[in-house]
Protein backbone atom coordinates (compact mmCIF):
# COMPACT_ATOMS: atom_id res chain seq x y z
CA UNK A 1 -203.36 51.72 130.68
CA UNK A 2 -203.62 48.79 129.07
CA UNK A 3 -200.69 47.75 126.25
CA UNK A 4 -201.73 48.40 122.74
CA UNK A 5 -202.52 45.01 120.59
CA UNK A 6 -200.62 46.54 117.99
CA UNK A 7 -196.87 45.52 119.64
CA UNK A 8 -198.13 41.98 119.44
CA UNK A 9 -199.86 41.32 116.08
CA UNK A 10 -196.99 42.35 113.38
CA UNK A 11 -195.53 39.33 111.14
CA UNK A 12 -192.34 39.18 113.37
CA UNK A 13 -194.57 39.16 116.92
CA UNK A 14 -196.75 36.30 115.21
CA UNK A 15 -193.78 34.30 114.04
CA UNK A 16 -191.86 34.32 117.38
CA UNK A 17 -195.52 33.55 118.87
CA UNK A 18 -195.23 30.40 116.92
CA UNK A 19 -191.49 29.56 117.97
CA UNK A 20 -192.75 30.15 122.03
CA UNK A 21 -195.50 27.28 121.18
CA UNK A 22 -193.16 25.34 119.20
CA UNK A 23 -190.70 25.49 121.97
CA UNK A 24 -193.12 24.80 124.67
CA UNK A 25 -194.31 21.57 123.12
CA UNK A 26 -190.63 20.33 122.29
CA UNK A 27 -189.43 21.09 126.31
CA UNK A 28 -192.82 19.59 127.68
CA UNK A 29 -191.47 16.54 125.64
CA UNK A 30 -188.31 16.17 126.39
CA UNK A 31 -188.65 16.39 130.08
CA UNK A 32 -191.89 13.86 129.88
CA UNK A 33 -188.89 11.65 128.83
CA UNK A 34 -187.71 11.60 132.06
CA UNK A 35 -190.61 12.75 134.08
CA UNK A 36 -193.78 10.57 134.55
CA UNK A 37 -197.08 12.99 135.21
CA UNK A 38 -196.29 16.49 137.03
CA UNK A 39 -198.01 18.06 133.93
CA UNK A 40 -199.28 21.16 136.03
CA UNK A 41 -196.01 21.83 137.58
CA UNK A 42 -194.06 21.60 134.39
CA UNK A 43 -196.32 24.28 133.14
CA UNK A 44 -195.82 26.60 135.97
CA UNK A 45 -192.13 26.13 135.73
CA UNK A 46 -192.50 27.10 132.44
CA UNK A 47 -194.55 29.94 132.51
CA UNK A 48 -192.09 31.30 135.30
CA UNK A 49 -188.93 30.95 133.03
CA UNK A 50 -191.05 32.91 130.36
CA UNK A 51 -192.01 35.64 132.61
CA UNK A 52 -188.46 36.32 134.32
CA UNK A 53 -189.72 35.08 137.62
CA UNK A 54 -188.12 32.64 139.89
CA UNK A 55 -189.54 29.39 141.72
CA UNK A 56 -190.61 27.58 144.44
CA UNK A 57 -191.07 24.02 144.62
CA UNK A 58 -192.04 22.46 147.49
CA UNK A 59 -193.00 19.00 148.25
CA UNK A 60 -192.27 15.47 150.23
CA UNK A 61 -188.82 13.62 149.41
CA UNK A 62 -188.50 11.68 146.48
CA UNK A 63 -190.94 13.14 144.03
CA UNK A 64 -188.47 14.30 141.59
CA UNK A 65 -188.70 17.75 142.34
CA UNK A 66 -184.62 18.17 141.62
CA UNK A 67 -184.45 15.68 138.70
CA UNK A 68 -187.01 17.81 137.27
CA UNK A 69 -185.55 21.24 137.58
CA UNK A 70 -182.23 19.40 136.01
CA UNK A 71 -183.89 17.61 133.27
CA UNK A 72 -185.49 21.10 132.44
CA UNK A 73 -181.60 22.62 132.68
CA UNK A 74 -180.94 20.14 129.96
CA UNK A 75 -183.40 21.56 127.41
CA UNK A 76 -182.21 25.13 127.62
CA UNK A 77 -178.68 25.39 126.15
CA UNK A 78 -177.57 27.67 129.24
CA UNK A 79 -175.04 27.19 132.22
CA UNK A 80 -176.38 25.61 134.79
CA UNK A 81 -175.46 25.07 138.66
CA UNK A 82 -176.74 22.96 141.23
CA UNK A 83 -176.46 24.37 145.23
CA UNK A 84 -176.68 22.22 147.96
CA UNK A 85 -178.08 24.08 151.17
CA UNK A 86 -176.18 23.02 154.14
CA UNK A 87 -176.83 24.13 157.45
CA UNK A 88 -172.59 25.51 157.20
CA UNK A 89 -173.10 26.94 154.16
CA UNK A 90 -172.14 30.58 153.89
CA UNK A 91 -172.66 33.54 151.92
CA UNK A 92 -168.96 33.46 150.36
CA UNK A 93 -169.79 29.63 149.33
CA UNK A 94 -172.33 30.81 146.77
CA UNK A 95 -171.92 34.15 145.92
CA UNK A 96 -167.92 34.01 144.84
CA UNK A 97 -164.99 35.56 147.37
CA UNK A 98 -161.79 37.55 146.98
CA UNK A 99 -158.46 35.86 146.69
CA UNK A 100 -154.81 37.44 146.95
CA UNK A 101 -152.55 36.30 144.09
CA UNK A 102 -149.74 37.37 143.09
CA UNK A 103 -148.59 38.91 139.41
CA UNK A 104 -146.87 37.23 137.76
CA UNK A 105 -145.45 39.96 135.66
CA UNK A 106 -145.24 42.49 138.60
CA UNK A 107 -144.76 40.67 141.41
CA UNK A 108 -147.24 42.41 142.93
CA UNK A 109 -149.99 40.72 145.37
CA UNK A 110 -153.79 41.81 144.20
CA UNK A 111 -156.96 40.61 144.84
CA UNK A 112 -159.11 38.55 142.23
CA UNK A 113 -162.81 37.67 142.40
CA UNK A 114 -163.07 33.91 141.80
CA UNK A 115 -167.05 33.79 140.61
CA UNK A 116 -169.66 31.46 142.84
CA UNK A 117 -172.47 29.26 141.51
CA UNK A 118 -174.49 32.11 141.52
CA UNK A 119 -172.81 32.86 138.14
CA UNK A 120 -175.11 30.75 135.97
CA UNK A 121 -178.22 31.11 133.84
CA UNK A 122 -180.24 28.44 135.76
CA UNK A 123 -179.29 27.86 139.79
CA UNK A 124 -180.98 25.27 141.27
CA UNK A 125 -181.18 26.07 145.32
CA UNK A 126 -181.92 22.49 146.47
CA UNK A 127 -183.59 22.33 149.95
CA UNK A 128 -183.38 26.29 150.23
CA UNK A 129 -184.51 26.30 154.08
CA UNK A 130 -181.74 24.36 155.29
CA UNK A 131 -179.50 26.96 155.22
CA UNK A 132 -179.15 30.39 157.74
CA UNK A 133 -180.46 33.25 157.24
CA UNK A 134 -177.30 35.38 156.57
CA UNK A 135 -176.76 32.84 153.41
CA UNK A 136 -180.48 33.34 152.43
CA UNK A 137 -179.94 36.99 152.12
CA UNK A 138 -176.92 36.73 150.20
CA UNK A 139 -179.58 34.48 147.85
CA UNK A 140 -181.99 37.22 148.09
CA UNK A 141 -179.90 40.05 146.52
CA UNK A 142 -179.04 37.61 143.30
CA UNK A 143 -182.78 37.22 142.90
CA UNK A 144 -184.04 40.33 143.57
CA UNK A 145 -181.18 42.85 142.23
CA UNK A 146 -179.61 40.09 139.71
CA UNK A 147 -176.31 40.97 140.95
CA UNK A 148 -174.38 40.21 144.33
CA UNK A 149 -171.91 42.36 146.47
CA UNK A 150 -168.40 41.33 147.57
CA UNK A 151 -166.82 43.71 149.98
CA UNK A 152 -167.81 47.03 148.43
CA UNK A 153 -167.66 45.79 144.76
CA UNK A 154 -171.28 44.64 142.74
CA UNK A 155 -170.99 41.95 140.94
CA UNK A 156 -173.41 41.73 137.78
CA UNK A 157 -175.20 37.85 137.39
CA UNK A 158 -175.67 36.46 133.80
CA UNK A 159 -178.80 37.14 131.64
CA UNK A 160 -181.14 35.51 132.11
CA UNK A 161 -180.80 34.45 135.52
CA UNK A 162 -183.73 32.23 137.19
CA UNK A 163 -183.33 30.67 140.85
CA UNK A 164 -185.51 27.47 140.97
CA UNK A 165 -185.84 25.69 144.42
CA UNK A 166 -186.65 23.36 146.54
CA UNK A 167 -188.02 22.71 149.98
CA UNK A 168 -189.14 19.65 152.12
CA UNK A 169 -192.29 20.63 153.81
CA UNK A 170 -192.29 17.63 156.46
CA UNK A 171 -188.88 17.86 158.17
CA UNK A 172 -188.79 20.82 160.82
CA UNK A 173 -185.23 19.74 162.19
CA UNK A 174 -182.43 21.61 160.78
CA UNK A 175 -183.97 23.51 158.82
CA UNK A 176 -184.84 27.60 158.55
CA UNK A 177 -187.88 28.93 157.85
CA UNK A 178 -187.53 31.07 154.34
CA UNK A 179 -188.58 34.94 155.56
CA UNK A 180 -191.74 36.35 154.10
CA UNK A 181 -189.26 38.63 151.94
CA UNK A 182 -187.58 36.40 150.22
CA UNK A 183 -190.66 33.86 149.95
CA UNK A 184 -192.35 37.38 148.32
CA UNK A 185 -189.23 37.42 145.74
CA UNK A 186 -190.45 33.62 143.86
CA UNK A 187 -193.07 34.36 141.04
CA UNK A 188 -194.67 31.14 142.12
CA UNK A 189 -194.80 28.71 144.98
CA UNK A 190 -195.72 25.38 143.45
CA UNK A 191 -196.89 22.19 145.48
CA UNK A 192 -195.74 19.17 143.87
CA UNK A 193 -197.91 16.18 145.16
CA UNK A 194 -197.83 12.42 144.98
CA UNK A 195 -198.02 10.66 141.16
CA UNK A 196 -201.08 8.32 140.38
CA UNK A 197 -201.75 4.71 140.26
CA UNK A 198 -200.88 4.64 136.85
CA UNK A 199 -198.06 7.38 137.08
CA UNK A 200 -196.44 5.55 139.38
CA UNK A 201 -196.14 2.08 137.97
CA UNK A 202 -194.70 3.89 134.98
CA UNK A 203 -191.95 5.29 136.86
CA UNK A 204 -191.55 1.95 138.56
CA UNK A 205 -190.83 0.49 135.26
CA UNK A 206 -188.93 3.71 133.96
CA UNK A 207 -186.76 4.23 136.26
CA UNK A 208 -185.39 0.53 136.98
CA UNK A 209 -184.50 -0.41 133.05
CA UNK A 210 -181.04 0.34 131.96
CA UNK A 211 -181.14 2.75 129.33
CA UNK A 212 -181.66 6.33 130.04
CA UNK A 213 -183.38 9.09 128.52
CA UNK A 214 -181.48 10.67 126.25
CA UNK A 215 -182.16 14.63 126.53
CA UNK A 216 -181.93 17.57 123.36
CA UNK A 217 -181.82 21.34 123.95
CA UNK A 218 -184.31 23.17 122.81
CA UNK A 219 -183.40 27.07 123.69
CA UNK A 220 -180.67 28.80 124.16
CA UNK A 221 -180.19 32.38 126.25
CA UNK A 222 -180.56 34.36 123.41
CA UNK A 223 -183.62 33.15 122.31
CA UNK A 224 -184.84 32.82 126.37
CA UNK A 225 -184.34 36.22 126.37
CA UNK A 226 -186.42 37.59 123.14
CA UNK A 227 -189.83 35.30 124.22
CA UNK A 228 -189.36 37.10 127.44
CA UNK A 229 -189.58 40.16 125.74
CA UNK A 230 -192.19 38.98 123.59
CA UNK A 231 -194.51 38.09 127.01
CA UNK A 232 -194.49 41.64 128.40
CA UNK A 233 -195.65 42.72 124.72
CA UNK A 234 -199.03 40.50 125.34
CA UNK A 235 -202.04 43.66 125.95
CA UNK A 236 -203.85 43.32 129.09
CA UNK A 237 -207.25 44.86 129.04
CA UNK A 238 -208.61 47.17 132.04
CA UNK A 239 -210.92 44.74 133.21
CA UNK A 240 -208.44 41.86 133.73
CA UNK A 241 -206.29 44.49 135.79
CA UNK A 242 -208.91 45.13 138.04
CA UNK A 243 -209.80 41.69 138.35
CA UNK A 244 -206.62 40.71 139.61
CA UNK A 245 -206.29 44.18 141.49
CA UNK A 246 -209.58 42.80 143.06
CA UNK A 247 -208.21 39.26 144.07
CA UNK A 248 -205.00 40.51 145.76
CA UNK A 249 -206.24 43.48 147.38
CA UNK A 250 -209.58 41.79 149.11
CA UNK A 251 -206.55 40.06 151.18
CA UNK A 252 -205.62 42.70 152.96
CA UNK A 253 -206.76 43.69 156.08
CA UNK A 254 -208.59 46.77 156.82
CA UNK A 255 -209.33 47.47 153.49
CA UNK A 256 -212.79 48.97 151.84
CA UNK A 257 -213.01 45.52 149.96
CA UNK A 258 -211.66 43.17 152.37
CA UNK A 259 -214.37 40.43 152.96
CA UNK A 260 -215.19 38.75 156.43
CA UNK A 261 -213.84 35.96 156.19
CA UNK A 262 -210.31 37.13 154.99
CA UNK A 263 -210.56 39.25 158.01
CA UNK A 264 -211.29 36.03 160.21
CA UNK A 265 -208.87 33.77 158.75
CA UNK A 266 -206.18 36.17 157.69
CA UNK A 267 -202.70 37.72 159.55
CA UNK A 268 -201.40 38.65 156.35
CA UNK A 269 -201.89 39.80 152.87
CA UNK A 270 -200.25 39.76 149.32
CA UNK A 271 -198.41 42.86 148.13
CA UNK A 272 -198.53 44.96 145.16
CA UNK A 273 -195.75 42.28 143.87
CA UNK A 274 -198.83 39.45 143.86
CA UNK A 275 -200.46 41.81 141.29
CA UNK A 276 -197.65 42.01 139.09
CA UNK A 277 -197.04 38.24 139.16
CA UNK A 278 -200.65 37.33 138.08
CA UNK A 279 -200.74 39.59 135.05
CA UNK A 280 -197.30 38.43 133.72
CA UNK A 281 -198.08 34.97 134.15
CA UNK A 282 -201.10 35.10 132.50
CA UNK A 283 -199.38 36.68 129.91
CA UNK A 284 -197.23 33.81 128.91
CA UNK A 285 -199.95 31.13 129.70
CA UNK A 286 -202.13 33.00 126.92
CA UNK A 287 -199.23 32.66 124.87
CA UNK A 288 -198.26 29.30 125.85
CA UNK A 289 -201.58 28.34 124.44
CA UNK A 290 -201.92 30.36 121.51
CA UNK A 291 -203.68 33.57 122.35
CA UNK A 292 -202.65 37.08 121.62
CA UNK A 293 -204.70 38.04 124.92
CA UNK A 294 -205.27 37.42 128.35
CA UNK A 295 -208.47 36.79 130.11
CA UNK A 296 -209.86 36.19 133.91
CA UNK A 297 -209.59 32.55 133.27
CA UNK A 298 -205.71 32.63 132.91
CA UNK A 299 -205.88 34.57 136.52
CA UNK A 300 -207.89 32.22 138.12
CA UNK A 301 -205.32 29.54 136.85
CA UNK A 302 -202.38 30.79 138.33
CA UNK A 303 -204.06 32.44 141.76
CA UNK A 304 -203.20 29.33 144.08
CA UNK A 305 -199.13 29.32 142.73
CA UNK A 306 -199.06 33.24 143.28
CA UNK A 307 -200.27 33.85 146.18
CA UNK A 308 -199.82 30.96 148.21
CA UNK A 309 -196.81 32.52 149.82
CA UNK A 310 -197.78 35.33 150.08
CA UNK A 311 -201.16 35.42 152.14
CA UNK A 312 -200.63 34.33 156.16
CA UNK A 313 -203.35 32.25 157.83
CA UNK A 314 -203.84 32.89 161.04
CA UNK A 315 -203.99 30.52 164.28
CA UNK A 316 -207.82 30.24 164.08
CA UNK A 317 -208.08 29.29 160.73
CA UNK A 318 -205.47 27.06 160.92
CA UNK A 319 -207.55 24.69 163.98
CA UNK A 320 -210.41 25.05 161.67
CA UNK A 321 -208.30 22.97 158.74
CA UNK A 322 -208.09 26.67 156.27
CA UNK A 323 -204.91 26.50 154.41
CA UNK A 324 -203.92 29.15 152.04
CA UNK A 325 -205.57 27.45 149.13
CA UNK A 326 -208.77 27.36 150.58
CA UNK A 327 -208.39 30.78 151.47
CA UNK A 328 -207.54 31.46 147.61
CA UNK A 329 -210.30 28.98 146.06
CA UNK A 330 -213.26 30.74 148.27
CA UNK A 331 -211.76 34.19 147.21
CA UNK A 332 -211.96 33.04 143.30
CA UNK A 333 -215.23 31.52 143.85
CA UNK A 334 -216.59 34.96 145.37
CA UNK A 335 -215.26 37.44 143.27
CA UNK A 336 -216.95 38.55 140.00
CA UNK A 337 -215.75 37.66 136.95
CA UNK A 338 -217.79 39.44 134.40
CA UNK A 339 -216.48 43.30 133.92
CA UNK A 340 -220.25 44.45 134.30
CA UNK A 341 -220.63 42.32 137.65
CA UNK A 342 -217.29 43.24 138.78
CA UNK A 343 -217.38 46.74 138.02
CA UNK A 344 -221.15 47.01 139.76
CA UNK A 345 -220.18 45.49 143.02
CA UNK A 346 -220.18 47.86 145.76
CA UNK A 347 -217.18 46.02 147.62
CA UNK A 348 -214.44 47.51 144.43
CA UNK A 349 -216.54 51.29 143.77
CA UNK A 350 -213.72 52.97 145.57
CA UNK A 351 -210.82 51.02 142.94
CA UNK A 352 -213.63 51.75 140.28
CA UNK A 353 -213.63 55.64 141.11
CA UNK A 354 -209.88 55.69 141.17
């Protein structure tokens, strides 16, 4: 059932509508002071701290994907860590350990939990697949349960908490391959390419004078935390539910719906998570760009980031040149937008009956 447009069209909901653009533009400004280009991954970075969901950034050395993440720490007026992943880097390293002190005042030897870098608003896990998989789980707890366990003791993380990382796509040595579950646990998976001609000789120039950018927070957690709240409040209608209940579930195998070529080119499809992913980031894209509602268009947008990471290609369509975008693009391209064309199309009457 769709939300009701009422939550999000009282004075208050339409005045902190107008903060969420007015911060959007100020942080899209301040980190184009430090950042040439990247417009589309700023955005989805953006979207993904407004909808509570953590990142992926993936791309070739030296295109700024951790100055980036950083410059964007700067705008929010949160803590902020930065994780190395080392090959030795273990569990204890990031999530905090037990020490044995004494009292000073009893004499008496007790343990104390000395907090990890986990204990920040903003982590940035920079080149995420270098390190094992036992420290990767450890990782996988904070972003999934928002907490992390010591010995038999849960430790809470702060609020809000967003994991934004990085991985080198090129460089196979050293490295471990992220597990599907944990890949499944980042709202987005973004692909950050090479800059322009003209991007390029700009950052030439930029980034050889001898003044740097100076950088102004624009948010703190408090007010992180209230446009999150706002985004859920954004009504959905029925027919954008199905149509992005129509785009993940045509990638599964074996399914009513499931076209051919998914079924040729496909080992893998996108959970129920995918779903939920698509319809809160269109949520805060609508309201990034000042609409009380979301439509098919703001799924389509944010299909490739979602589910890019969460769709397998197989070997076959991998010696034919399909990547998961193509995959994604042909699915888009395919699928009915129009609620009269979707809902008419034989391939979805069983979702339709339901």
């Amino acid at each position: 059932m769709a939300d009701s447009p009422s939550q999000i069209q009282t004075d208050a909901a339409r005045e902190s509508i107008a903060k969420l653009q007015q911060a959007y533009t100020a942080i899209r400004a301040q980190i184009s002071q430090v950042i040439v280009g990247q417009s589309d991954v700023i955005d989805q970075l953006l979207i993904a701290l407004f909808s509570r969901g953590h990142c992926l950034l993936e791309g070739v050395p030296g295109l700024a994907k951790t100055l980036m993440i950083s410059t964007l720490a700067r705008t929010l007026s949160m803590s902020f860590s930065r994780i190395q992943f080392t090959p030795d880097l273990m569990p204890a390293d990031i999530t905090g350990t037990d020490v044995l002190q004494q009292n000073q005042t009893t004499g008496e030897r007790e343990f104390r939990f000395i907090n990890g870098p986990l204990f920040h608003n903003l982590v940035l896990a920079d080149e995420i697949n270098r390190t094992p998989p036992k420290t990767q789980a450890a990782l996988l707890e904070a972003m999934q349960e928002r907490q992390v366990t010591v010995g038999q003791v849960r430790h809470v993380l702060n609020d809000p908490f967003f994991v934004l990382a990085t991985q080198n796509p090129i460089e196979q040595e050293g490295t471990y391959q992220l597990p599907e579950a944990q890949q499944d646990r980042f709202m987005f998976k973004v692909y950050v390419t090479y800059p322009s001609y003209a991007e390029e000789k700009q950052i030439a120039i930029q980034t050889t004078g001898s003044k740097p950018k100076e950088v102004t927070p624009v948010l703190d957690a408090k007010e992180v935390l209230a446009l999150q709240q706002l985004v859920r409040e954004v009504p959905v209608s029925d027919h954008v539910v199905n149509y992005a209940l129509a785009l993940v579930r045509q990638t599964r195998l074996n399914q009513p719906e499931t076209p051919a070529f998914v079924t040729e080119w496909l080992s893998w499809g996108a959970g129920p998570r995918a779903v939920q992913f698509l319809l809160l980031g269109s949520k805060a894209r609508a309201l990034l760009q000042g609409r009380t509602h979301v439509t098919t268009e703001d799924v389509q947008a944010l299909a490739k980031p979602v589910l890019r990471h969460r769709i397998v290609v197989n070997f076959a369509a991998e010696s034919d040149g399909i990547n998961t975008d193509k995959v994604i693009e042909r699915l888009i391209a395919e699928t009915p937008s129009k609620e009269s064309d979707l809902s008419r199309d034989p391939r979805f009457k069983n979702m339709f009956a339901a």
